[in-house]
C-alpha atoms as a PDB file:
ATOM      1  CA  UNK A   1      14.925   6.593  -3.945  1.00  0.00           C
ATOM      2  CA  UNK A   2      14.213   5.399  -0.473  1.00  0.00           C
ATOM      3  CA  UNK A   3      10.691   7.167  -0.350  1.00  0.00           C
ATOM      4  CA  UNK A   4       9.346   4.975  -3.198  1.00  0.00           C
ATOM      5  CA  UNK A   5       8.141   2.109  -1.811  1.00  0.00           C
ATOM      6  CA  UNK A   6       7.749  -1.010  -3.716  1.00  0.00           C
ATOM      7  CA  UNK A   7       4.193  -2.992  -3.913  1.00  0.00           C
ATOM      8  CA  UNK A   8       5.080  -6.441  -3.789  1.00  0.00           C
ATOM      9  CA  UNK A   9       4.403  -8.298  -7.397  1.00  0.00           C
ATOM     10  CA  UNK A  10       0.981 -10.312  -6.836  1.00  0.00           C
ATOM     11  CA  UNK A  11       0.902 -13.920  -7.578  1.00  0.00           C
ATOM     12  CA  UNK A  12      -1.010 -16.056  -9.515  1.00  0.00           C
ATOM     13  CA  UNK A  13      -2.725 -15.117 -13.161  1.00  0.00           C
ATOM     14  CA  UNK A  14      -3.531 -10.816 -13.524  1.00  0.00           C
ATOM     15  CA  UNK A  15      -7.122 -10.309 -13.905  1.00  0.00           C
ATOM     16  CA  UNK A  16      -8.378  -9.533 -17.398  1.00  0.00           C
ATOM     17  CA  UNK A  17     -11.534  -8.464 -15.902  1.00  0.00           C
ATOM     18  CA  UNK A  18     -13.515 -10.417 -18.117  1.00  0.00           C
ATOM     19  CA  UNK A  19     -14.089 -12.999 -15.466  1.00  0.00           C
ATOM     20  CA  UNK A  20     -18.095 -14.331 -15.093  1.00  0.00           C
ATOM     21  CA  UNK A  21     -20.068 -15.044 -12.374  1.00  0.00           C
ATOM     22  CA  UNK A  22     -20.959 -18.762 -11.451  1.00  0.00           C
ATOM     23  CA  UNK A  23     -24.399 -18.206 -12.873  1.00  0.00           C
ATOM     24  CA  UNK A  24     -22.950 -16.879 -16.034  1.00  0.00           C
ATOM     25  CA  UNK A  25     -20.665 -19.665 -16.565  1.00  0.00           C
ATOM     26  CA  UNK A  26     -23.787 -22.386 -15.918  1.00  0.00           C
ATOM     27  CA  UNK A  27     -25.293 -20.528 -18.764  1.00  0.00           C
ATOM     28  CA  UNK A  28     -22.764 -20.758 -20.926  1.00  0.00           C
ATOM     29  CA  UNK A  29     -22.706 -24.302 -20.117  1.00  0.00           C
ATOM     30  CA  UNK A  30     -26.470 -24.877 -20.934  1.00  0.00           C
ATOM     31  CA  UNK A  31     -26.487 -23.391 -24.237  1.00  0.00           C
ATOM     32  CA  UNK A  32     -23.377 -24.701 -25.063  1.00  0.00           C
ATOM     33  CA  UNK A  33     -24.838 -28.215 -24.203  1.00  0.00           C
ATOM     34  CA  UNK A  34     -28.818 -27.511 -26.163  1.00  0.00           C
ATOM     35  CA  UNK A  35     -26.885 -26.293 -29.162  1.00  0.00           C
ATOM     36  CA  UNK A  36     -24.928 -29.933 -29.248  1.00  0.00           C
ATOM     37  CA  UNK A  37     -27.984 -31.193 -28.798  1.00  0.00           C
ATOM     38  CA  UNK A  38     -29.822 -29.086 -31.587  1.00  0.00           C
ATOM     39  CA  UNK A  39     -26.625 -30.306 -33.770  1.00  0.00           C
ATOM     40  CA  UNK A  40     -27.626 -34.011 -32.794  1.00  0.00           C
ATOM     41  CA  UNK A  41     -24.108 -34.520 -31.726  1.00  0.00           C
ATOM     42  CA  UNK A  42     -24.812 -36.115 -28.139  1.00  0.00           C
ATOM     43  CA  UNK A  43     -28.024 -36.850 -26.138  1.00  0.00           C
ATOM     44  CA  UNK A  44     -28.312 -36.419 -22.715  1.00  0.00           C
ATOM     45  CA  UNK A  45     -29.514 -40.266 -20.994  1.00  0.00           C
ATOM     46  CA  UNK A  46     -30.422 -39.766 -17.368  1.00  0.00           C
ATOM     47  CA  UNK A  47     -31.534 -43.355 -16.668  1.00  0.00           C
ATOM     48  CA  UNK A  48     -31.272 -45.669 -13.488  1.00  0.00           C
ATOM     49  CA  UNK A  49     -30.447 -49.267 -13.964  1.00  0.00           C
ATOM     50  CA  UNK A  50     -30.259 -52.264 -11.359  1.00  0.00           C
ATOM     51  CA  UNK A  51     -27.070 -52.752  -9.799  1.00  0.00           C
ATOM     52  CA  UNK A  52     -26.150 -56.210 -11.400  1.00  0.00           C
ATOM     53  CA  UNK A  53     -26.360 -54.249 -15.167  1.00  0.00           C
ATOM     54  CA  UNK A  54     -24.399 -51.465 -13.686  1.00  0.00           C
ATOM     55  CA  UNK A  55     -21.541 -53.753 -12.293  1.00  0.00           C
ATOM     56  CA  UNK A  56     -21.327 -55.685 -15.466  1.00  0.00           C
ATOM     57  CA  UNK A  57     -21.599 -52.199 -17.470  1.00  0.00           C
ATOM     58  CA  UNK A  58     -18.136 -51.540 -15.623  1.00  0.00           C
ATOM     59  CA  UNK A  59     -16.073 -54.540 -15.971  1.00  0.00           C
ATOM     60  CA  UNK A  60     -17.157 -54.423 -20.331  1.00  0.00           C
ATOM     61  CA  UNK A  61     -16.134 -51.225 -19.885  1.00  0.00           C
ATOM     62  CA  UNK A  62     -12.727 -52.452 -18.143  1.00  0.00           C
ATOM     63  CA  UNK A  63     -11.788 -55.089 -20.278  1.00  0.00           C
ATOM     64  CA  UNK A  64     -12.458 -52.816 -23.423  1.00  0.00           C
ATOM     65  CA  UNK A  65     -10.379 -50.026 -22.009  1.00  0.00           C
ATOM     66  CA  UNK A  66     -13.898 -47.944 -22.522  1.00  0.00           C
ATOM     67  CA  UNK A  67     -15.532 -45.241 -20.634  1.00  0.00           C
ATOM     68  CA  UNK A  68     -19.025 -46.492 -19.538  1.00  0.00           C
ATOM     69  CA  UNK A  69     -20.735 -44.182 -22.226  1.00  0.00           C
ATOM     70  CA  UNK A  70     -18.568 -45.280 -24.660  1.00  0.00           C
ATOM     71  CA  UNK A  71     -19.264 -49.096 -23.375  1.00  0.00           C
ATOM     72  CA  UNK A  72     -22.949 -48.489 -23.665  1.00  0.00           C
ATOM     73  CA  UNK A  73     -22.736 -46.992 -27.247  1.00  0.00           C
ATOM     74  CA  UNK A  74     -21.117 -49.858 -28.401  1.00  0.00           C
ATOM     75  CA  UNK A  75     -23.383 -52.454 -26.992  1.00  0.00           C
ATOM     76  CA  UNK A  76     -26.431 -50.401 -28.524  1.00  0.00           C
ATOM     77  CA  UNK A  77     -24.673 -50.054 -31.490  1.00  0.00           C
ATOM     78  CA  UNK A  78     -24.289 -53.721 -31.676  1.00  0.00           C
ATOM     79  CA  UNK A  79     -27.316 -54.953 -31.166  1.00  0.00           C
ATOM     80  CA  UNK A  80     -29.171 -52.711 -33.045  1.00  0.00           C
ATOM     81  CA  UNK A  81     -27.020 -53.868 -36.091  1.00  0.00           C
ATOM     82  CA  UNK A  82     -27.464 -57.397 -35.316  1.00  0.00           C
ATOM     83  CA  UNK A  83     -31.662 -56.228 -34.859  1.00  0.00           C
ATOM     84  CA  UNK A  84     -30.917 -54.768 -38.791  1.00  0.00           C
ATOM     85  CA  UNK A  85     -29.384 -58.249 -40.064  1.00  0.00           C
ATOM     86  CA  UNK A  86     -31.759 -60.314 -38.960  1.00  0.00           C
ATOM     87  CA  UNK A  87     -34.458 -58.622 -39.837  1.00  0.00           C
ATOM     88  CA  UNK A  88     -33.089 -58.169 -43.698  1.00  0.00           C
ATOM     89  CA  UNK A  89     -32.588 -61.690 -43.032  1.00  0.00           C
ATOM     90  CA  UNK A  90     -36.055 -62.503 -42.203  1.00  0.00           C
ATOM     91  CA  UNK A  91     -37.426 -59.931 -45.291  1.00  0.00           C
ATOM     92  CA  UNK A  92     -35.181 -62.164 -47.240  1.00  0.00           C
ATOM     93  CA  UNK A  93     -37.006 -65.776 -46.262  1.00  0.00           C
ATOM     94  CA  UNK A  94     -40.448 -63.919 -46.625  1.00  0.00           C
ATOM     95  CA  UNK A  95     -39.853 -62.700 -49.967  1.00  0.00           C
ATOM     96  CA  UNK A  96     -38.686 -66.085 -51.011  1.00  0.00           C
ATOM     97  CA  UNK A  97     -41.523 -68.046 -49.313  1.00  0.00           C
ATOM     98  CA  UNK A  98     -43.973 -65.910 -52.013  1.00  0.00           C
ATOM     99  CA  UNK A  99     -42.419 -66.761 -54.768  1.00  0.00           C
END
């Protein structure tokens, strides 16, 4: 018993040997992210911005316990339903005025 030698047991998680390259995994990533897009769940917005909307981005953010993005798709969503009222609003007076 003295001739078998035991290999110490390895650490961390056993390989499944499924495991992908880094270039692999980016493609995963890609398609993963075109077929949300392709689904119209979430658009990619690569935008710069002065610094003074950026720092007042955060602090909304902050005081609404919000992400930025989340911030942002509030605000939009906001004002383009306040852009929807007042122009129903406005249809409103015109079709009055013509009568």
């Amino acid at each position: 018993m003295a001739d078998i030698e035991q290999t110490p047991k390895k650490r961390g998680r056993p390989p499944t040997g499924q495991a992908l390259t880094n270039a692999e995994r980016q493609s995963v990533y890609r398609r993963k992210q075109s077929e949300g897009i392709e689904r119209d769940y979430q658009k990619n917005l690569n935008i710069w911005i002065n610094s003074n909307s950026y720092h007042a981005l955060n602090a909304l953010a902050k005081a609404n316990g919000l992400s930025r993005q989340k911030m942002l798709e509030k605000l939009i969503d906001s004002a383009f339903e306040s852009l929807a009222q007042h122009t129903k609003e406005r249809l409103g007076m015109s079709q009055k005025n013509h009568l």
